[in-house]
C-alpha atoms as a PDB file:
ATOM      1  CA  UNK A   1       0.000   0.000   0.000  1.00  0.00           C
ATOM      2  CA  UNK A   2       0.834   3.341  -0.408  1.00  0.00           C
ATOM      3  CA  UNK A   3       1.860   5.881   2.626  1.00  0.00           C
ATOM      4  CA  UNK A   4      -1.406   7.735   1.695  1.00  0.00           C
ATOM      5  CA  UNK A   5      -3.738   5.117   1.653  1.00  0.00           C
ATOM      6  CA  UNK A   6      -2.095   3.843   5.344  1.00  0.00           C
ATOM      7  CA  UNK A   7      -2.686   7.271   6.385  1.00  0.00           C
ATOM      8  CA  UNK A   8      -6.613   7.093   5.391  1.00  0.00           C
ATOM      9  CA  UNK A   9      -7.042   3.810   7.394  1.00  0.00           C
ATOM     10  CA  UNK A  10      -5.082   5.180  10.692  1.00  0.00           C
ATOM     11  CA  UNK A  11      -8.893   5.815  12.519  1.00  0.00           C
ATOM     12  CA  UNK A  12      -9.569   1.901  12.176  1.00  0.00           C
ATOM     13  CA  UNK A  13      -5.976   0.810  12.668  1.00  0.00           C
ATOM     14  CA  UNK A  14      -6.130   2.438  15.754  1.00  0.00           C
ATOM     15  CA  UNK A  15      -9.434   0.329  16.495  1.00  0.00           C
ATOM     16  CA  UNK A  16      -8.202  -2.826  15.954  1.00  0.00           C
ATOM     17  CA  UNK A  17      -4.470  -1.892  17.546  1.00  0.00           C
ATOM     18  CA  UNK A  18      -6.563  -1.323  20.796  1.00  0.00           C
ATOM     19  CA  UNK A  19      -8.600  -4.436  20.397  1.00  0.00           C
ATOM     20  CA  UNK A  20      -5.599  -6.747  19.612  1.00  0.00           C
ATOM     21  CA  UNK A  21      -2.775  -4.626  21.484  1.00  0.00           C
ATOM     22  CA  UNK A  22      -4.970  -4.435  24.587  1.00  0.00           C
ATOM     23  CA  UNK A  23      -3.125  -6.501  26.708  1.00  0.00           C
ATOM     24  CA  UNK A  24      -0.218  -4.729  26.144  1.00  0.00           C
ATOM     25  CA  UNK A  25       0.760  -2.935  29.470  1.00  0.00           C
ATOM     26  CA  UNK A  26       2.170   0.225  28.428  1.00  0.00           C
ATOM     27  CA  UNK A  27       0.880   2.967  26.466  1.00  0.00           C
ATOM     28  CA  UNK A  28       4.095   3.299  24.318  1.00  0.00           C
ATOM     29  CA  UNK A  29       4.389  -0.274  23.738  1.00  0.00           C
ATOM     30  CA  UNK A  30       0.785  -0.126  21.983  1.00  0.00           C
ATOM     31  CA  UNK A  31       2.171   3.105  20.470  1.00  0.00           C
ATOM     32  CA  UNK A  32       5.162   1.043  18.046  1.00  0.00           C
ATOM     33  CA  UNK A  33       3.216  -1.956  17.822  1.00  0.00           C
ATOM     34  CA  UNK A  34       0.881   0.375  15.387  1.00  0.00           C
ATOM     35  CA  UNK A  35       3.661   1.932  14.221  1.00  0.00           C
ATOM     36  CA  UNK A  36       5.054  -1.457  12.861  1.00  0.00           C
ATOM     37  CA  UNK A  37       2.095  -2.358  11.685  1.00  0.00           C
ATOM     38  CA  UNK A  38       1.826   0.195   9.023  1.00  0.00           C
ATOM     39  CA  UNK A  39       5.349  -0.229   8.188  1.00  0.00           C
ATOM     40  CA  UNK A  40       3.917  -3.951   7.452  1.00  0.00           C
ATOM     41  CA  UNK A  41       1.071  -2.017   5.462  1.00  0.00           C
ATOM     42  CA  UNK A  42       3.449  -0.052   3.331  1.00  0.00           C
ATOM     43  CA  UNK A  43       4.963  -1.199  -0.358  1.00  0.00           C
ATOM     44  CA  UNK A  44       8.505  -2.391  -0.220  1.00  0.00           C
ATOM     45  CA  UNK A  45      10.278  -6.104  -0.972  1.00  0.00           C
ATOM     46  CA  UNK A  46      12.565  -5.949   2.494  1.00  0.00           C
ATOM     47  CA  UNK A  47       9.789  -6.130   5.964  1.00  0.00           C
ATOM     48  CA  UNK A  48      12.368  -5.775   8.406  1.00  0.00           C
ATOM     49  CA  UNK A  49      13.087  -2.972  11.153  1.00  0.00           C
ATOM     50  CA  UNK A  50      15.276  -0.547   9.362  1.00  0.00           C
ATOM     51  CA  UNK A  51      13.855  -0.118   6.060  1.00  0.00           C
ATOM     52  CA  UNK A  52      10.227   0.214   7.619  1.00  0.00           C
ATOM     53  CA  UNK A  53      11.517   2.461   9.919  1.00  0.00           C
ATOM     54  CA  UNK A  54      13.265   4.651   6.618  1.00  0.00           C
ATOM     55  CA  UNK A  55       9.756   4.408   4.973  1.00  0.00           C
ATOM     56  CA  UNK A  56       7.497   5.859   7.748  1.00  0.00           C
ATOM     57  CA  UNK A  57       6.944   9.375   8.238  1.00  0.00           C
ATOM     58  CA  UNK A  58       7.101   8.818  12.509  1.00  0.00           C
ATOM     59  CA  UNK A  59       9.632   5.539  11.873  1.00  0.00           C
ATOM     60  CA  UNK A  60      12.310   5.338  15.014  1.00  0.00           C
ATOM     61  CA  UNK A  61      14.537   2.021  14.342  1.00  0.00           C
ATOM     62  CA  UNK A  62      15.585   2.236  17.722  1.00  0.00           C
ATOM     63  CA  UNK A  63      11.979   2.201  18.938  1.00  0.00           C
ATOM     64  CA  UNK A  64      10.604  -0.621  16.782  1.00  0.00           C
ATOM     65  CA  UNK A  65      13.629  -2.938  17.554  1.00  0.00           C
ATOM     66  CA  UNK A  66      13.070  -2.372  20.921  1.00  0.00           C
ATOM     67  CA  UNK A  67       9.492  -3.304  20.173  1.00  0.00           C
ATOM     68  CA  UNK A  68      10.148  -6.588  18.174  1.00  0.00           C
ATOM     69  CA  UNK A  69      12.661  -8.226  20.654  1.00  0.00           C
ATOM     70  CA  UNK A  70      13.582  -6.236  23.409  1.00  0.00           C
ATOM     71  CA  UNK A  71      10.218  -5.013  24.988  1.00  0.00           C
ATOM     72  CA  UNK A  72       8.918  -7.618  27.646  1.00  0.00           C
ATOM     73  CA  UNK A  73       5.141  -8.032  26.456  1.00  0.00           C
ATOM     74  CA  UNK A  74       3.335 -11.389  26.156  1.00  0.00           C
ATOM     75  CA  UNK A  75       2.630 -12.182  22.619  1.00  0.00           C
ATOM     76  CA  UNK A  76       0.555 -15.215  23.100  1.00  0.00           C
ATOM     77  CA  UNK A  77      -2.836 -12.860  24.345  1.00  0.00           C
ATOM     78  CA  UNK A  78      -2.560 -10.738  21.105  1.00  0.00           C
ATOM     79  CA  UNK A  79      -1.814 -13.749  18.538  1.00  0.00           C
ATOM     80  CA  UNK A  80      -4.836 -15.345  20.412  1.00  0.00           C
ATOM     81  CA  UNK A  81      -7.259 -11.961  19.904  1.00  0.00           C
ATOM     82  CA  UNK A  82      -6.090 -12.012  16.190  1.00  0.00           C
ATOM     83  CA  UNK A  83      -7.094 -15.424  15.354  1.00  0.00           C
ATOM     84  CA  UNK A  84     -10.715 -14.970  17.132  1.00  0.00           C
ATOM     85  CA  UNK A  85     -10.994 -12.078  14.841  1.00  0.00           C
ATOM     86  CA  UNK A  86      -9.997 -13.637  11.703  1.00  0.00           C
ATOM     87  CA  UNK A  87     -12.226 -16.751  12.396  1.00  0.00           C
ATOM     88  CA  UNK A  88     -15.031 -14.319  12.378  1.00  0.00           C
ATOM     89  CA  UNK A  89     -14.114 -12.498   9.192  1.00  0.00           C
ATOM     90  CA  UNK A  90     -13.016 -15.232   7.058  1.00  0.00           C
ATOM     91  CA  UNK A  91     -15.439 -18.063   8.198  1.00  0.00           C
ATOM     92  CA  UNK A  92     -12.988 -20.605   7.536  1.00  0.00           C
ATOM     93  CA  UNK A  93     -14.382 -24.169   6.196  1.00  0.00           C
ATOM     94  CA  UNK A  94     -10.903 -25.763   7.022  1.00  0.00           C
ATOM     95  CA  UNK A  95      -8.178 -25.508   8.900  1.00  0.00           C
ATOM     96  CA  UNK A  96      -4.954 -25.704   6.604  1.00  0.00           C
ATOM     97  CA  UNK A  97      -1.816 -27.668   9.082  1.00  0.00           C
ATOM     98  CA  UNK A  98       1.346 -26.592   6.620  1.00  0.00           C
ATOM     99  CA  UNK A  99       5.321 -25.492   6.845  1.00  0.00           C
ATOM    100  CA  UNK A 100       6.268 -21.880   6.164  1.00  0.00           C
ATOM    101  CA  UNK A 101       9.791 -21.621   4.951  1.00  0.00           C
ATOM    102  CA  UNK A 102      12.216 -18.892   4.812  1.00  0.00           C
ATOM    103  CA  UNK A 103      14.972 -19.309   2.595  1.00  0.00           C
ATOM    104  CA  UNK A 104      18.392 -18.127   4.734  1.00  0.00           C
ATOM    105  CA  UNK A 105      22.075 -17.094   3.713  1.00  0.00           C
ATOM    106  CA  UNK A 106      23.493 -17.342   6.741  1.00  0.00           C
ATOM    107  CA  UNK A 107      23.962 -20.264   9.993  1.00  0.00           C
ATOM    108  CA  UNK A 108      23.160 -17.692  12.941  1.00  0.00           C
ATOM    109  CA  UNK A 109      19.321 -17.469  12.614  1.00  0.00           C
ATOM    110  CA  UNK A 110      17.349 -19.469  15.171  1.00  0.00           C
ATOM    111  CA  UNK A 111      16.807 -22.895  13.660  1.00  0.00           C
ATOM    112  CA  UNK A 112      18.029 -22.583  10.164  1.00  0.00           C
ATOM    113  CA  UNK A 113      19.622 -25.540   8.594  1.00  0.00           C
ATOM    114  CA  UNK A 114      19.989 -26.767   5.406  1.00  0.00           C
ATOM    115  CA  UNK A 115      16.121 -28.733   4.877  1.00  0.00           C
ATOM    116  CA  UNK A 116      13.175 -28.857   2.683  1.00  0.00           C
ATOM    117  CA  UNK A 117      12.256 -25.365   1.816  1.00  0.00           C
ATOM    118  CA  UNK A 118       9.018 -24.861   0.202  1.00  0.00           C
ATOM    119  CA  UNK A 119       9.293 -21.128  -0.844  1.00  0.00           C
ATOM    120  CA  UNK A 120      12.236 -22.342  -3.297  1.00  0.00           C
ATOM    121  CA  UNK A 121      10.952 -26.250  -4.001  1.00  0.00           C
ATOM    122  CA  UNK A 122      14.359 -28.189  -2.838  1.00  0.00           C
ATOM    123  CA  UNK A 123      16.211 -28.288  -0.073  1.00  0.00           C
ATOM    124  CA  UNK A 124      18.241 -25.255   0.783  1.00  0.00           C
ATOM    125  CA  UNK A 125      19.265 -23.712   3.820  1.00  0.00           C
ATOM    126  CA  UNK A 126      15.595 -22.281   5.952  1.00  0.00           C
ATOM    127  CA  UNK A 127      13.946 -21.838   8.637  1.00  0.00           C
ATOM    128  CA  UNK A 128      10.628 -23.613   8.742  1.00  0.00           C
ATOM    129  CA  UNK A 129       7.843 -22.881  10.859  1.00  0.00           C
ATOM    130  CA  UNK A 130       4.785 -25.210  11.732  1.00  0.00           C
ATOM    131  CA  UNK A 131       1.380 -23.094  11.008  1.00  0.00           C
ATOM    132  CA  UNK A 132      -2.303 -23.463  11.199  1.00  0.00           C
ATOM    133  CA  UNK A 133      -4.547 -21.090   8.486  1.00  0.00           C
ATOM    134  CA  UNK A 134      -7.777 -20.505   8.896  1.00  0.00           C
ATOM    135  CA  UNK A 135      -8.994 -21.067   4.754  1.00  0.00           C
ATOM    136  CA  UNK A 136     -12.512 -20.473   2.882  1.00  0.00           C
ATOM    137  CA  UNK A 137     -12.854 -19.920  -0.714  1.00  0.00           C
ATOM    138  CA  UNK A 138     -12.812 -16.306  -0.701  1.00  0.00           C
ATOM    139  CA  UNK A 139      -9.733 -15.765   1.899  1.00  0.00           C
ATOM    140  CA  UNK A 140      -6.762 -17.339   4.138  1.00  0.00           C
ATOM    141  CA  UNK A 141      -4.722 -16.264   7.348  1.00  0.00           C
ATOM    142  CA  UNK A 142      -2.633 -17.720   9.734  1.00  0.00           C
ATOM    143  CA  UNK A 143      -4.115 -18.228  13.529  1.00  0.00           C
ATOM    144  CA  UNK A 144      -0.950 -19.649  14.989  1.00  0.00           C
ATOM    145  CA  UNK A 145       2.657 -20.952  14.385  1.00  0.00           C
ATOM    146  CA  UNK A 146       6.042 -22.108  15.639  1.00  0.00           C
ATOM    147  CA  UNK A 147       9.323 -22.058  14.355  1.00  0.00           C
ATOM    148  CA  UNK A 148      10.504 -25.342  13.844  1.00  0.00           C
ATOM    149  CA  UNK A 149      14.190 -26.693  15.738  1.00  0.00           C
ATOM    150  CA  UNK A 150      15.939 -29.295  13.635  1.00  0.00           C
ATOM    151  CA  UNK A 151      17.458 -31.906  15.653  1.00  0.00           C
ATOM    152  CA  UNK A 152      20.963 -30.458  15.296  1.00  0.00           C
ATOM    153  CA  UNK A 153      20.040 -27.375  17.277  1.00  0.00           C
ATOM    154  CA  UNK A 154      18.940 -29.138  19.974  1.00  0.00           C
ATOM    155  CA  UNK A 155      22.343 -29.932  22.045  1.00  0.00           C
ATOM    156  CA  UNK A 156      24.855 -27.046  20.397  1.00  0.00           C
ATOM    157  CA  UNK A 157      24.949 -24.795  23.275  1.00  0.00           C
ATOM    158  CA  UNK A 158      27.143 -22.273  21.871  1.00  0.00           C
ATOM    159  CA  UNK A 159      24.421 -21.440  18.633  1.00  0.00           C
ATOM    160  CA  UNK A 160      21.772 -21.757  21.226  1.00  0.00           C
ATOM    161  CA  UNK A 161      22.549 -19.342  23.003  1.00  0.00           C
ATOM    162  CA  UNK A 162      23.718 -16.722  20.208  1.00  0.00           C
ATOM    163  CA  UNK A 163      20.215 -17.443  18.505  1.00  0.00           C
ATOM    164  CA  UNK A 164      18.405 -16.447  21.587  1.00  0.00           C
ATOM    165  CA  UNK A 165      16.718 -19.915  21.520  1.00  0.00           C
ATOM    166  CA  UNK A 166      15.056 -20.447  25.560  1.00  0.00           C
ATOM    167  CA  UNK A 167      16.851 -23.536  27.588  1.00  0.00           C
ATOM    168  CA  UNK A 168      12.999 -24.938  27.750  1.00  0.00           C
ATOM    169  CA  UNK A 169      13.109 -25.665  23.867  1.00  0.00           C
ATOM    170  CA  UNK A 170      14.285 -28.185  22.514  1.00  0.00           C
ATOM    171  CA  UNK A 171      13.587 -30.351  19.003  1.00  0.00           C
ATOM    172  CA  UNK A 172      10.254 -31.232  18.609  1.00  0.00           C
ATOM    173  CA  UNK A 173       8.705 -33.048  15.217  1.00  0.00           C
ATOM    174  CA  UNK A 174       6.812 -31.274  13.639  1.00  0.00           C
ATOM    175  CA  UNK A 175       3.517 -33.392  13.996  1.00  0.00           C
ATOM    176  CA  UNK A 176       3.655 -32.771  17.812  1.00  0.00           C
ATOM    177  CA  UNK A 177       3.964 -28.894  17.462  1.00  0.00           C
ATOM    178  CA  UNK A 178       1.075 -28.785  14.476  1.00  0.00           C
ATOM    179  CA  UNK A 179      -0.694 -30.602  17.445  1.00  0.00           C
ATOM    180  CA  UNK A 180       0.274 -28.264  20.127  1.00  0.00           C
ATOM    181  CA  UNK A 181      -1.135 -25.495  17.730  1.00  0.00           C
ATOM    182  CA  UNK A 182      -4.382 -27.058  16.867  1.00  0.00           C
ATOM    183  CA  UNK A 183      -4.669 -27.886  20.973  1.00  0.00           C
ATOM    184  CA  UNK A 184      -3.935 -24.233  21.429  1.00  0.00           C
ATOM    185  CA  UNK A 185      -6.520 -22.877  19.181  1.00  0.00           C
ATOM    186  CA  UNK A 186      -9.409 -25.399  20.483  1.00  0.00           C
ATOM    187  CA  UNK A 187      -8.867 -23.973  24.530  1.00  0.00           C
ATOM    188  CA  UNK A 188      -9.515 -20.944  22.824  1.00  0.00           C
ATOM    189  CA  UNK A 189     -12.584 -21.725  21.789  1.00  0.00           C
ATOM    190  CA  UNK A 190     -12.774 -21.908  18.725  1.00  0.00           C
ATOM    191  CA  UNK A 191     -14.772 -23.702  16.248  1.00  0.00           C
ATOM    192  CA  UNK A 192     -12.499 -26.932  14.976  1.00  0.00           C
ATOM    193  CA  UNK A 193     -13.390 -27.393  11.428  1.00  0.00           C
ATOM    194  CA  UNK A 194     -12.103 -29.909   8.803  1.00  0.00           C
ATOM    195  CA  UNK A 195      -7.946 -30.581   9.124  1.00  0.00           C
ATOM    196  CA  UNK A 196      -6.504 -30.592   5.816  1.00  0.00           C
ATOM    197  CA  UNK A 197      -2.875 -31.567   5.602  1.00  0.00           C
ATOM    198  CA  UNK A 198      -0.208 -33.020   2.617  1.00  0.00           C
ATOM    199  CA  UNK A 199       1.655 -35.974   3.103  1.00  0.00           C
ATOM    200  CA  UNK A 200       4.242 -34.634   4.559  1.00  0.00           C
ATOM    201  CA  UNK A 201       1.794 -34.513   7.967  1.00  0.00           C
ATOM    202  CA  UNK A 202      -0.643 -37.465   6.417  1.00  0.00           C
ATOM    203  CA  UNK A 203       1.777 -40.133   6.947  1.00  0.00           C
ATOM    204  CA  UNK A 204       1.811 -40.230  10.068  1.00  0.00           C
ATOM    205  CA  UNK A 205      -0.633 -42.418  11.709  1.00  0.00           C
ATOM    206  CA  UNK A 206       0.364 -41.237  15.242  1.00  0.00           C
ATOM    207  CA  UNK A 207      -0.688 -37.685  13.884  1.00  0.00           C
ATOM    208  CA  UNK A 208      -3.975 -38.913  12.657  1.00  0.00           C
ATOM    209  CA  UNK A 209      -4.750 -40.695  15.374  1.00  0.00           C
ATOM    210  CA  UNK A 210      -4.743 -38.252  17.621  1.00  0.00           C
ATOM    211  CA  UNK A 211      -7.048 -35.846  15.693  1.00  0.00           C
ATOM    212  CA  UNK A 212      -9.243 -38.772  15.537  1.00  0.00           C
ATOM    213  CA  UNK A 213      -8.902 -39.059  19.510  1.00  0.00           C
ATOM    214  CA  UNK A 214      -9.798 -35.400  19.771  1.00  0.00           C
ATOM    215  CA  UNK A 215     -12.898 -35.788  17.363  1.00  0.00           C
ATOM    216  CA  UNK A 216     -11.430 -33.934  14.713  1.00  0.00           C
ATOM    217  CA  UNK A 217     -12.496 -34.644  11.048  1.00  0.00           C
ATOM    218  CA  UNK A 218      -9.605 -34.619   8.581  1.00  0.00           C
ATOM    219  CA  UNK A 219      -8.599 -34.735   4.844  1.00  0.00           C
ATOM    220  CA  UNK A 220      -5.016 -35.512   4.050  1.00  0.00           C
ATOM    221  CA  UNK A 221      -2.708 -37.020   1.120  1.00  0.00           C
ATOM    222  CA  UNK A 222      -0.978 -40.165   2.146  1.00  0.00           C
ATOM    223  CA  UNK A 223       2.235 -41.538   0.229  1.00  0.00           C
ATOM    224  CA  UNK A 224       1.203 -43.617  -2.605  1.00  0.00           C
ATOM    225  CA  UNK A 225       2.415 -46.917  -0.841  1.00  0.00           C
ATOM    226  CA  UNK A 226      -0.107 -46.675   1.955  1.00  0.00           C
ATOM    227  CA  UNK A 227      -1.630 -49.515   2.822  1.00  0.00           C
ATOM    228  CA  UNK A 228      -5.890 -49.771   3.676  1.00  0.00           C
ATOM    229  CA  UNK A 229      -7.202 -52.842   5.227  1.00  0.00           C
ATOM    230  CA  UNK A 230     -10.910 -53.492   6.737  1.00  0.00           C
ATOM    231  CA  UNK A 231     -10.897 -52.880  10.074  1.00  0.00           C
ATOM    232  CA  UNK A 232     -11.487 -56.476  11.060  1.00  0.00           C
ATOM    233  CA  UNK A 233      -8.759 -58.154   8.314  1.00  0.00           C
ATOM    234  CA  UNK A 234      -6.417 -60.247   9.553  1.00  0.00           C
ATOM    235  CA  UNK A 235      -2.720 -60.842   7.818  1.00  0.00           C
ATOM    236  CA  UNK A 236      -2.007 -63.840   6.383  1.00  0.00           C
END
Protein backbone atom coordinates (compact mmCIF):
# COMPACT_ATOMS: atom_id res chain seq x y z
CA UNK A 1 0.00 0.00 0.00
CA UNK A 2 0.83 3.34 -0.41
CA UNK A 3 1.86 5.88 2.63
CA UNK A 4 -1.41 7.74 1.70
CA UNK A 5 -3.74 5.12 1.65
CA UNK A 6 -2.10 3.84 5.34
CA UNK A 7 -2.69 7.27 6.39
CA UNK A 8 -6.61 7.09 5.39
CA UNK A 9 -7.04 3.81 7.39
CA UNK A 10 -5.08 5.18 10.69
CA UNK A 11 -8.89 5.82 12.52
CA UNK A 12 -9.57 1.90 12.18
CA UNK A 13 -5.98 0.81 12.67
CA UNK A 14 -6.13 2.44 15.75
CA UNK A 15 -9.43 0.33 16.50
CA UNK A 16 -8.20 -2.83 15.95
CA UNK A 17 -4.47 -1.89 17.55
CA UNK A 18 -6.56 -1.32 20.80
CA UNK A 19 -8.60 -4.44 20.40
CA UNK A 20 -5.60 -6.75 19.61
CA UNK A 21 -2.77 -4.63 21.48
CA UNK A 22 -4.97 -4.43 24.59
CA UNK A 23 -3.13 -6.50 26.71
CA UNK A 24 -0.22 -4.73 26.14
CA UNK A 25 0.76 -2.94 29.47
CA UNK A 26 2.17 0.22 28.43
CA UNK A 27 0.88 2.97 26.47
CA UNK A 28 4.10 3.30 24.32
CA UNK A 29 4.39 -0.27 23.74
CA UNK A 30 0.78 -0.13 21.98
CA UNK A 31 2.17 3.11 20.47
CA UNK A 32 5.16 1.04 18.05
CA UNK A 33 3.22 -1.96 17.82
CA UNK A 34 0.88 0.38 15.39
CA UNK A 35 3.66 1.93 14.22
CA UNK A 36 5.05 -1.46 12.86
CA UNK A 37 2.09 -2.36 11.68
CA UNK A 38 1.83 0.19 9.02
CA UNK A 39 5.35 -0.23 8.19
CA UNK A 40 3.92 -3.95 7.45
CA UNK A 41 1.07 -2.02 5.46
CA UNK A 42 3.45 -0.05 3.33
CA UNK A 43 4.96 -1.20 -0.36
CA UNK A 44 8.51 -2.39 -0.22
CA UNK A 45 10.28 -6.10 -0.97
CA UNK A 46 12.56 -5.95 2.49
CA UNK A 47 9.79 -6.13 5.96
CA UNK A 48 12.37 -5.78 8.41
CA UNK A 49 13.09 -2.97 11.15
CA UNK A 50 15.28 -0.55 9.36
CA UNK A 51 13.85 -0.12 6.06
CA UNK A 52 10.23 0.21 7.62
CA UNK A 53 11.52 2.46 9.92
CA UNK A 54 13.27 4.65 6.62
CA UNK A 55 9.76 4.41 4.97
CA UNK A 56 7.50 5.86 7.75
CA UNK A 57 6.94 9.38 8.24
CA UNK A 58 7.10 8.82 12.51
CA UNK A 59 9.63 5.54 11.87
CA UNK A 60 12.31 5.34 15.01
CA UNK A 61 14.54 2.02 14.34
CA UNK A 62 15.58 2.24 17.72
CA UNK A 63 11.98 2.20 18.94
CA UNK A 64 10.60 -0.62 16.78
CA UNK A 65 13.63 -2.94 17.55
CA UNK A 66 13.07 -2.37 20.92
CA UNK A 67 9.49 -3.30 20.17
CA UNK A 68 10.15 -6.59 18.17
CA UNK A 69 12.66 -8.23 20.65
CA UNK A 70 13.58 -6.24 23.41
CA UNK A 71 10.22 -5.01 24.99
CA UNK A 72 8.92 -7.62 27.65
CA UNK A 73 5.14 -8.03 26.46
CA UNK A 74 3.34 -11.39 26.16
CA UNK A 75 2.63 -12.18 22.62
CA UNK A 76 0.55 -15.22 23.10
CA UNK A 77 -2.84 -12.86 24.34
CA UNK A 78 -2.56 -10.74 21.10
CA UNK A 79 -1.81 -13.75 18.54
CA UNK A 80 -4.84 -15.35 20.41
CA UNK A 81 -7.26 -11.96 19.90
CA UNK A 82 -6.09 -12.01 16.19
CA UNK A 83 -7.09 -15.42 15.35
CA UNK A 84 -10.71 -14.97 17.13
CA UNK A 85 -10.99 -12.08 14.84
CA UNK A 86 -10.00 -13.64 11.70
CA UNK A 87 -12.23 -16.75 12.40
CA UNK A 88 -15.03 -14.32 12.38
CA UNK A 89 -14.11 -12.50 9.19
CA UNK A 90 -13.02 -15.23 7.06
CA UNK A 91 -15.44 -18.06 8.20
CA UNK A 92 -12.99 -20.61 7.54
CA UNK A 93 -14.38 -24.17 6.20
CA UNK A 94 -10.90 -25.76 7.02
CA UNK A 95 -8.18 -25.51 8.90
CA UNK A 96 -4.95 -25.70 6.60
CA UNK A 97 -1.82 -27.67 9.08
CA UNK A 98 1.35 -26.59 6.62
CA UNK A 99 5.32 -25.49 6.85
CA UNK A 100 6.27 -21.88 6.16
CA UNK A 101 9.79 -21.62 4.95
CA UNK A 102 12.22 -18.89 4.81
CA UNK A 103 14.97 -19.31 2.60
CA UNK A 104 18.39 -18.13 4.73
CA UNK A 105 22.08 -17.09 3.71
CA UNK A 106 23.49 -17.34 6.74
CA UNK A 107 23.96 -20.26 9.99
CA UNK A 108 23.16 -17.69 12.94
CA UNK A 109 19.32 -17.47 12.61
CA UNK A 110 17.35 -19.47 15.17
CA UNK A 111 16.81 -22.90 13.66
CA UNK A 112 18.03 -22.58 10.16
CA UNK A 113 19.62 -25.54 8.59
CA UNK A 114 19.99 -26.77 5.41
CA UNK A 115 16.12 -28.73 4.88
CA UNK A 116 13.18 -28.86 2.68
CA UNK A 117 12.26 -25.36 1.82
CA UNK A 118 9.02 -24.86 0.20
CA UNK A 119 9.29 -21.13 -0.84
CA UNK A 120 12.24 -22.34 -3.30
CA UNK A 121 10.95 -26.25 -4.00
CA UNK A 122 14.36 -28.19 -2.84
CA UNK A 123 16.21 -28.29 -0.07
CA UNK A 124 18.24 -25.26 0.78
CA UNK A 125 19.27 -23.71 3.82
CA UNK A 126 15.59 -22.28 5.95
CA UNK A 127 13.95 -21.84 8.64
CA UNK A 128 10.63 -23.61 8.74
CA UNK A 129 7.84 -22.88 10.86
CA UNK A 130 4.78 -25.21 11.73
CA UNK A 131 1.38 -23.09 11.01
CA UNK A 132 -2.30 -23.46 11.20
CA UNK A 133 -4.55 -21.09 8.49
CA UNK A 134 -7.78 -20.50 8.90
CA UNK A 135 -8.99 -21.07 4.75
CA UNK A 136 -12.51 -20.47 2.88
CA UNK A 137 -12.85 -19.92 -0.71
CA UNK A 138 -12.81 -16.31 -0.70
CA UNK A 139 -9.73 -15.76 1.90
CA UNK A 140 -6.76 -17.34 4.14
CA UNK A 141 -4.72 -16.26 7.35
CA UNK A 142 -2.63 -17.72 9.73
CA UNK A 143 -4.12 -18.23 13.53
CA UNK A 144 -0.95 -19.65 14.99
CA UNK A 145 2.66 -20.95 14.39
CA UNK A 146 6.04 -22.11 15.64
CA UNK A 147 9.32 -22.06 14.35
CA UNK A 148 10.50 -25.34 13.84
CA UNK A 149 14.19 -26.69 15.74
CA UNK A 150 15.94 -29.29 13.64
CA UNK A 151 17.46 -31.91 15.65
CA UNK A 152 20.96 -30.46 15.30
CA UNK A 153 20.04 -27.38 17.28
CA UNK A 154 18.94 -29.14 19.97
CA UNK A 155 22.34 -29.93 22.05
CA UNK A 156 24.85 -27.05 20.40
CA UNK A 157 24.95 -24.79 23.28
CA UNK A 158 27.14 -22.27 21.87
CA UNK A 159 24.42 -21.44 18.63
CA UNK A 160 21.77 -21.76 21.23
CA UNK A 161 22.55 -19.34 23.00
CA UNK A 162 23.72 -16.72 20.21
CA UNK A 163 20.21 -17.44 18.50
CA UNK A 164 18.41 -16.45 21.59
CA UNK A 165 16.72 -19.91 21.52
CA UNK A 166 15.06 -20.45 25.56
CA UNK A 167 16.85 -23.54 27.59
CA UNK A 168 13.00 -24.94 27.75
CA UNK A 169 13.11 -25.66 23.87
CA UNK A 170 14.28 -28.19 22.51
CA UNK A 171 13.59 -30.35 19.00
CA UNK A 172 10.25 -31.23 18.61
CA UNK A 173 8.70 -33.05 15.22
CA UNK A 174 6.81 -31.27 13.64
CA UNK A 175 3.52 -33.39 14.00
CA UNK A 176 3.65 -32.77 17.81
CA UNK A 177 3.96 -28.89 17.46
CA UNK A 178 1.07 -28.79 14.48
CA UNK A 179 -0.69 -30.60 17.45
CA UNK A 180 0.27 -28.26 20.13
CA UNK A 181 -1.13 -25.50 17.73
CA UNK A 182 -4.38 -27.06 16.87
CA UNK A 183 -4.67 -27.89 20.97
CA UNK A 184 -3.94 -24.23 21.43
CA UNK A 185 -6.52 -22.88 19.18
CA UNK A 186 -9.41 -25.40 20.48
CA UNK A 187 -8.87 -23.97 24.53
CA UNK A 188 -9.52 -20.94 22.82
CA UNK A 189 -12.58 -21.72 21.79
CA UNK A 190 -12.77 -21.91 18.73
CA UNK A 191 -14.77 -23.70 16.25
CA UNK A 192 -12.50 -26.93 14.98
CA UNK A 193 -13.39 -27.39 11.43
CA UNK A 194 -12.10 -29.91 8.80
CA UNK A 195 -7.95 -30.58 9.12
CA UNK A 196 -6.50 -30.59 5.82
CA UNK A 197 -2.88 -31.57 5.60
CA UNK A 198 -0.21 -33.02 2.62
CA UNK A 199 1.65 -35.97 3.10
CA UNK A 200 4.24 -34.63 4.56
CA UNK A 201 1.79 -34.51 7.97
CA UNK A 202 -0.64 -37.46 6.42
CA UNK A 203 1.78 -40.13 6.95
CA UNK A 204 1.81 -40.23 10.07
CA UNK A 205 -0.63 -42.42 11.71
CA UNK A 206 0.36 -41.24 15.24
CA UNK A 207 -0.69 -37.69 13.88
CA UNK A 208 -3.98 -38.91 12.66
CA UNK A 209 -4.75 -40.69 15.37
CA UNK A 210 -4.74 -38.25 17.62
CA UNK A 211 -7.05 -35.85 15.69
CA UNK A 212 -9.24 -38.77 15.54
CA UNK A 213 -8.90 -39.06 19.51
CA UNK A 214 -9.80 -35.40 19.77
CA UNK A 215 -12.90 -35.79 17.36
CA UNK A 216 -11.43 -33.93 14.71
CA UNK A 217 -12.50 -34.64 11.05
CA UNK A 218 -9.61 -34.62 8.58
CA UNK A 219 -8.60 -34.73 4.84
CA UNK A 220 -5.02 -35.51 4.05
CA UNK A 221 -2.71 -37.02 1.12
CA UNK A 222 -0.98 -40.17 2.15
CA UNK A 223 2.24 -41.54 0.23
CA UNK A 224 1.20 -43.62 -2.61
CA UNK A 225 2.42 -46.92 -0.84
CA UNK A 226 -0.11 -46.67 1.95
CA UNK A 227 -1.63 -49.52 2.82
CA UNK A 228 -5.89 -49.77 3.68
CA UNK A 229 -7.20 -52.84 5.23
CA UNK A 230 -10.91 -53.49 6.74
CA UNK A 231 -10.90 -52.88 10.07
CA UNK A 232 -11.49 -56.48 11.06
CA UNK A 233 -8.76 -58.15 8.31
CA UNK A 234 -6.42 -60.25 9.55
CA UNK A 235 -2.72 -60.84 7.82
CA UNK A 236 -2.01 -63.84 6.38
Amino acid sequence: MKLGEVERLRGELAEFVADVFGSLPRRDQRRWGECYLRGLMLDGRRKSVQPMAERLPDGNMQALQQFVNQSPWDPLPVRRRIAQRLCEVVGPEVWVVDDVSFPKCGTASAGVARQYCGAVGKRANCQVAVSVHAAADTASCPLEWELFLPEEWAHDDGRRRRAGVPDEVGHVTKTRLALGLLDRLAEQGLTVPVIVADAGYGRSVSFRLALEERGWSYVMAVDPKEVARLAAAEPA
